[in-house]
Protein backbone atom coordinates (compact mmCIF):
# COMPACT_ATOMS: atom_id res chain seq x y z
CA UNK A 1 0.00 0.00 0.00
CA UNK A 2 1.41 3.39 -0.91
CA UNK A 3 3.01 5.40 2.18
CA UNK A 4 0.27 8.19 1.62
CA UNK A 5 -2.58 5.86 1.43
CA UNK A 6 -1.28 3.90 4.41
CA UNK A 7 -0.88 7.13 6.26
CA UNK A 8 -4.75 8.48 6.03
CA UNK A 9 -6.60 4.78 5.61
CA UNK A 10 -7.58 5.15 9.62
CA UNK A 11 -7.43 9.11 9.29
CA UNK A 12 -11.03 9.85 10.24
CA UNK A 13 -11.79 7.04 12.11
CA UNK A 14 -13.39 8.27 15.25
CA UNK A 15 -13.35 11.96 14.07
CA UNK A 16 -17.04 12.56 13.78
CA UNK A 17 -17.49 12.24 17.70
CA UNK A 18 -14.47 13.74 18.60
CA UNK A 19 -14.94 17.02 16.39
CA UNK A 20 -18.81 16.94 17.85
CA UNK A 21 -17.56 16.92 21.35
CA UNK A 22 -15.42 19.62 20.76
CA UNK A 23 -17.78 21.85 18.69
CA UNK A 24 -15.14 21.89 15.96
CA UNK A 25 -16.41 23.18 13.49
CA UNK A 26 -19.07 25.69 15.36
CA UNK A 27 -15.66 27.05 17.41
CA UNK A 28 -13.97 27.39 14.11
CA UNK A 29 -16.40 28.50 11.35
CA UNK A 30 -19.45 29.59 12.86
CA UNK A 31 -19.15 33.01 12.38
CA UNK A 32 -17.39 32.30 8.73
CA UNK A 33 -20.08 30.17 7.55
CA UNK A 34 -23.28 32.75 6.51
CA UNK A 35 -20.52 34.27 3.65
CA UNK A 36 -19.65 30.48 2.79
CA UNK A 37 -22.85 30.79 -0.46
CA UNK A 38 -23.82 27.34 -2.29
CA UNK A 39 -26.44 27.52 -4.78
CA UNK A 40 -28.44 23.94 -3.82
CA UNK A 41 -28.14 23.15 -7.51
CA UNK A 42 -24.22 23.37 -8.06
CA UNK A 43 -22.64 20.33 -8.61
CA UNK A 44 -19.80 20.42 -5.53
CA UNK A 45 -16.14 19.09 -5.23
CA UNK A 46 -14.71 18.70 -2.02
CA UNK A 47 -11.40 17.76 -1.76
CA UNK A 48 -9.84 15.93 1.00
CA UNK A 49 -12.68 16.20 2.90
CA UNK A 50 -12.39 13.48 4.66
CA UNK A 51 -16.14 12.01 6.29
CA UNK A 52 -18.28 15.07 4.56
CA UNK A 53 -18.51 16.56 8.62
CA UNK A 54 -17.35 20.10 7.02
CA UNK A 55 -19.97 20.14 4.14
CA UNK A 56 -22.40 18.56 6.79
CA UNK A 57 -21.94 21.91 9.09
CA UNK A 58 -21.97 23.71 6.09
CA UNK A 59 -25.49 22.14 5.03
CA UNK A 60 -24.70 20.92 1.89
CA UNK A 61 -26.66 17.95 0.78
CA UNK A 62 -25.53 17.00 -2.33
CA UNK A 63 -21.42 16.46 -3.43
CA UNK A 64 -18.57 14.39 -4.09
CA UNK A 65 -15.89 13.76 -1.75
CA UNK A 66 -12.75 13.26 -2.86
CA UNK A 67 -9.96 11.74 -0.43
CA UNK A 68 -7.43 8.69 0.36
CA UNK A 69 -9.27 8.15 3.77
CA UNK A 70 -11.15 5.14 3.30
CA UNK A 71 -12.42 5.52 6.90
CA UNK A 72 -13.49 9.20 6.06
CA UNK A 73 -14.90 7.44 2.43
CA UNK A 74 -17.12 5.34 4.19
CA UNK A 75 -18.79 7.54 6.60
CA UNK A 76 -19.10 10.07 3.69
CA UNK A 77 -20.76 7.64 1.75
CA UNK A 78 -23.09 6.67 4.47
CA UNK A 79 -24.09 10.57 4.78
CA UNK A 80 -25.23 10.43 1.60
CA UNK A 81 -22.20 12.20 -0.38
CA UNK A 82 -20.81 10.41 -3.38
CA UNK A 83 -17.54 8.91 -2.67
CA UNK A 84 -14.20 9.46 -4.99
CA UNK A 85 -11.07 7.45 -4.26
CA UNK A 86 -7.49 9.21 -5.01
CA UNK A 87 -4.86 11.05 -4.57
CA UNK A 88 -5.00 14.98 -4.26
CA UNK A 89 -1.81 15.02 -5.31
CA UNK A 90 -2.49 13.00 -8.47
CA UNK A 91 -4.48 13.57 -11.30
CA UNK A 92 -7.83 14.09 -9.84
CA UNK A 93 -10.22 10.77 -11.00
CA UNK A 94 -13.02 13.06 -12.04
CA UNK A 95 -14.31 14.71 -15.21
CA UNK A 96 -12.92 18.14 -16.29
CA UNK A 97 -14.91 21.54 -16.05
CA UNK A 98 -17.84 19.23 -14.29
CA UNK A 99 -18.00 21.27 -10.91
CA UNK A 100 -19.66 24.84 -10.09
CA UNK A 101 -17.73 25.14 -6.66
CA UNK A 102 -15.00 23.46 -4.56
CA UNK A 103 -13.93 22.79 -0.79
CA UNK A 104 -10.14 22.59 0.21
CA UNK A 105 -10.06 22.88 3.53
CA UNK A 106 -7.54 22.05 6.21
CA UNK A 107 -5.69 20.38 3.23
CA UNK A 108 -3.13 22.17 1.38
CA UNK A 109 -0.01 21.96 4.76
CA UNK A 110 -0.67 17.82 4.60
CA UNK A 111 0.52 18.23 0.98
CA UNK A 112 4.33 18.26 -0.22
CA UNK A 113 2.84 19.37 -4.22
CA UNK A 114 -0.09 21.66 -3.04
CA UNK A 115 0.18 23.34 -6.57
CA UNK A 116 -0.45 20.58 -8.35
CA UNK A 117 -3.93 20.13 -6.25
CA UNK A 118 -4.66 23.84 -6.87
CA UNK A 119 -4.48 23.26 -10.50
CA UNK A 120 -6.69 20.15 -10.33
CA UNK A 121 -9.13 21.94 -8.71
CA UNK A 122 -9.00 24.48 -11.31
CA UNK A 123 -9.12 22.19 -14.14
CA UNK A 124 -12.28 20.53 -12.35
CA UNK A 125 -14.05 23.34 -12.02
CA UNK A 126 -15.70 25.26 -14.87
CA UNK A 127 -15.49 28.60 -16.11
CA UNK A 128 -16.36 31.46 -13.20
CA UNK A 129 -16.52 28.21 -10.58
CA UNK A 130 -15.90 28.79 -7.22
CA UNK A 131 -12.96 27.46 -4.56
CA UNK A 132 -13.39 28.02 -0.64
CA UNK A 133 -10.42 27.61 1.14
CA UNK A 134 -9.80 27.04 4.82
CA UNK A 135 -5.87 27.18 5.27
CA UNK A 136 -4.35 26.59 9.02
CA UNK A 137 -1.52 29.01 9.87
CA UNK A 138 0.51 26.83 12.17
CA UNK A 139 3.72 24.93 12.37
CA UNK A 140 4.62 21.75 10.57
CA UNK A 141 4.73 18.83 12.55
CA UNK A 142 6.49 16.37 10.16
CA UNK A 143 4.10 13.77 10.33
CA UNK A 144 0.55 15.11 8.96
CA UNK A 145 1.27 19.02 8.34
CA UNK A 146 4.50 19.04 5.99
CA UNK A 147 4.37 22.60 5.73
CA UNK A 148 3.54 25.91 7.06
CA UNK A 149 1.26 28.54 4.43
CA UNK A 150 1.70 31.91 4.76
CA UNK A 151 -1.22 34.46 3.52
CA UNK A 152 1.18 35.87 0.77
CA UNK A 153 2.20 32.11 -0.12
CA UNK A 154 -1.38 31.14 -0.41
CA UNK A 155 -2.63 33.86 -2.38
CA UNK A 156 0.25 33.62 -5.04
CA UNK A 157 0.08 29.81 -5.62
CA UNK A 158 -4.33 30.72 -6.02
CA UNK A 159 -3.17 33.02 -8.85
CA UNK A 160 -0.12 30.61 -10.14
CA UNK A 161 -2.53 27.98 -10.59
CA UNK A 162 -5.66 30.51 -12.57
CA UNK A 163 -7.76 31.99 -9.78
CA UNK A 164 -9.02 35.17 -9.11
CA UNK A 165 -9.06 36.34 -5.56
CA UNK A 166 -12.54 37.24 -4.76
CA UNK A 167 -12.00 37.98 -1.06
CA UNK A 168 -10.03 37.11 2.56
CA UNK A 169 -11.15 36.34 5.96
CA UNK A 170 -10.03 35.29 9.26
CA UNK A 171 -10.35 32.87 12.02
CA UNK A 172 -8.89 34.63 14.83
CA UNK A 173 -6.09 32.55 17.00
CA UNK A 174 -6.59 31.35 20.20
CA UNK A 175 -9.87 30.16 19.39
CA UNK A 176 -9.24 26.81 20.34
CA UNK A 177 -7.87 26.57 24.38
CA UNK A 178 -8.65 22.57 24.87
CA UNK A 179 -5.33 22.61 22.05
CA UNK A 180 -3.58 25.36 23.80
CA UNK A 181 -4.27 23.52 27.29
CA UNK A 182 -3.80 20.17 25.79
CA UNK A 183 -0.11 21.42 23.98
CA UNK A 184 0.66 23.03 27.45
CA UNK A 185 0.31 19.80 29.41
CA UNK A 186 1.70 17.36 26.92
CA UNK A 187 4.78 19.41 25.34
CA UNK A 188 8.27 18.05 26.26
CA UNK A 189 9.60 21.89 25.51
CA UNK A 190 9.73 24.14 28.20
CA UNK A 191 9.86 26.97 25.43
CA UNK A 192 7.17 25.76 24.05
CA UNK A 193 5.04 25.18 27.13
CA UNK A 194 6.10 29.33 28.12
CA UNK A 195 4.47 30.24 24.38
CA UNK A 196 1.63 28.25 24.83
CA UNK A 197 1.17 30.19 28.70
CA UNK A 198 1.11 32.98 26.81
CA UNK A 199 -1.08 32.25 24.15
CA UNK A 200 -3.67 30.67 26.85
CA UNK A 201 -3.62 33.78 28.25
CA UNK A 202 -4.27 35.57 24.89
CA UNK A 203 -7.26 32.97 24.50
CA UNK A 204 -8.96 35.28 26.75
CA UNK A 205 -9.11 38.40 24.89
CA UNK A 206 -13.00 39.27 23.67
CA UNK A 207 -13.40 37.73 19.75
CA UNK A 208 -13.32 40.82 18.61
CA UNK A 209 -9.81 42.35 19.80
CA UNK A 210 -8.31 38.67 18.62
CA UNK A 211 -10.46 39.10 15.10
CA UNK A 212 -9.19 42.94 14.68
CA UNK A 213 -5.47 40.95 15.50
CA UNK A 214 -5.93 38.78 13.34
CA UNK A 215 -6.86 41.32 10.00
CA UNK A 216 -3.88 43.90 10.99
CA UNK A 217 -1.19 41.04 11.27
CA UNK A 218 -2.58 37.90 10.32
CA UNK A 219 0.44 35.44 9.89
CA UNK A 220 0.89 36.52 13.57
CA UNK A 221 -2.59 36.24 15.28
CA UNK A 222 -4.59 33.99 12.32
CA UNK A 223 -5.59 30.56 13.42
CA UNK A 224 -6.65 29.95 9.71
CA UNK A 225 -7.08 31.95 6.46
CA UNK A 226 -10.66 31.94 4.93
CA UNK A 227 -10.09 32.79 0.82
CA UNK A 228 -12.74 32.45 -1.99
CA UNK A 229 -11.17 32.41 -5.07
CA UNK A 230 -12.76 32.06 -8.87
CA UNK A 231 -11.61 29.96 -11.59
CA UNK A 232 -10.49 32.79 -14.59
CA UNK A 233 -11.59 32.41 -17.91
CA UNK A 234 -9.50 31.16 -20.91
């Protein structure tokens, strides 16, 4: 079995209750989600997406979930989403032009070629189509998250690959303390532990102040970077 494939079979295994006992994705994209638009009768792509929780949240009924997870397959197919075996990194196994809008979220830092996915999802989508994209800012771990994206990074691989930046947002840091407490109590580094103290602390601050934070300097005080992007004509 491929190293990749081998890596994510058991990926999402368990996920759905842990992310609802956490409130995942309320705590992350609640306030994100009324400018997240999907026309019921666009045909959707999302890509990595794992068990279909995000779209779920996001009330989509209807799309095809494309991922290496064949724990995340299954559930997805048992919530009623069409299921789509492969790579990200690969050639995507799906007609081109066939899709009015994309998901790529949480995706792009597990990837060592995101550009070649960003073009995939541009040649899968048709003319005007749309891509959300949910991009941590954090550190790479070396195991799952190979890399670390940048806003500038982001934004100039969207337009390497032919898309039009429609707009920006922001999930503020610090909006998740169970990982703060939980990196705090488990970390080996007594730097680290000090940064995380200080970011607990932070954790604090009214959503606002940490969402103003977060548009003034956001490779500093961004959890994640919200982007739509459009697919640009030929």
């Amino acid at each position: 079995m491929p190293e990749t494939e081998q890596l994510y079979k058991d990926y999402w295994t368990n996920q759905t209750v842990v992310r609802e006992n956490r409130a995942y994705y309320e705590r992350l994209y609640a306030r994100i989600k009324p400018k997240i638009f999907v026309d019921p009768a666009w045909t959707i792509l999302d890509v990595a997406g794992g068990n279909g929780q995000l779209l779920r949240f996001l009330g989509v009924k209807s799309a095809d979930v494309l991922d290496i997870s064949e724990s995340g397959l299954q559930e997805a197919s048992d919530s009623g989403f069409k299921a789509v075996f492969g790579n990200v990194e690969r050639r995507f196994p799906v007609p081109e032009e066939t899709y009015n809008a994309a998901f790529c979220f949480e995706v792009l830092e597990h990837l060592h070629f995101p550009n070649k996915t960003l073009a995939e999802i541009n040649n899968s989508l048709k003319i005007g189509g749309v891509l959300y994209v949910g991009q941590p800012n954090m550190r790479a771990d070396g195991v799952h998250h190979v890399r670390r994206y940048r806003l500038r990074e982001l934004l100039d691989d969207l337009k390497k690959t032919g898309f039009s930046i429609d707009w920006v947002d922001y999930v503020p840091a610090y909006s998740m303390r169970d990982s703060i407490l939980s990196d705090i109590q488990k970390n080996p580094s007594w730097a680290r532990r000090l940064v995380q103290c200080v970011n607990w602390s932070l954790s604090f601050l009214p959503w606002g102040v940490r969402y103003r934070m977060a548009r003034v300097v956001p490779d500093r005080f961004a959890l994640l970077f919200i982007v739509k992007a459009s697919k640009k004509g030929k």
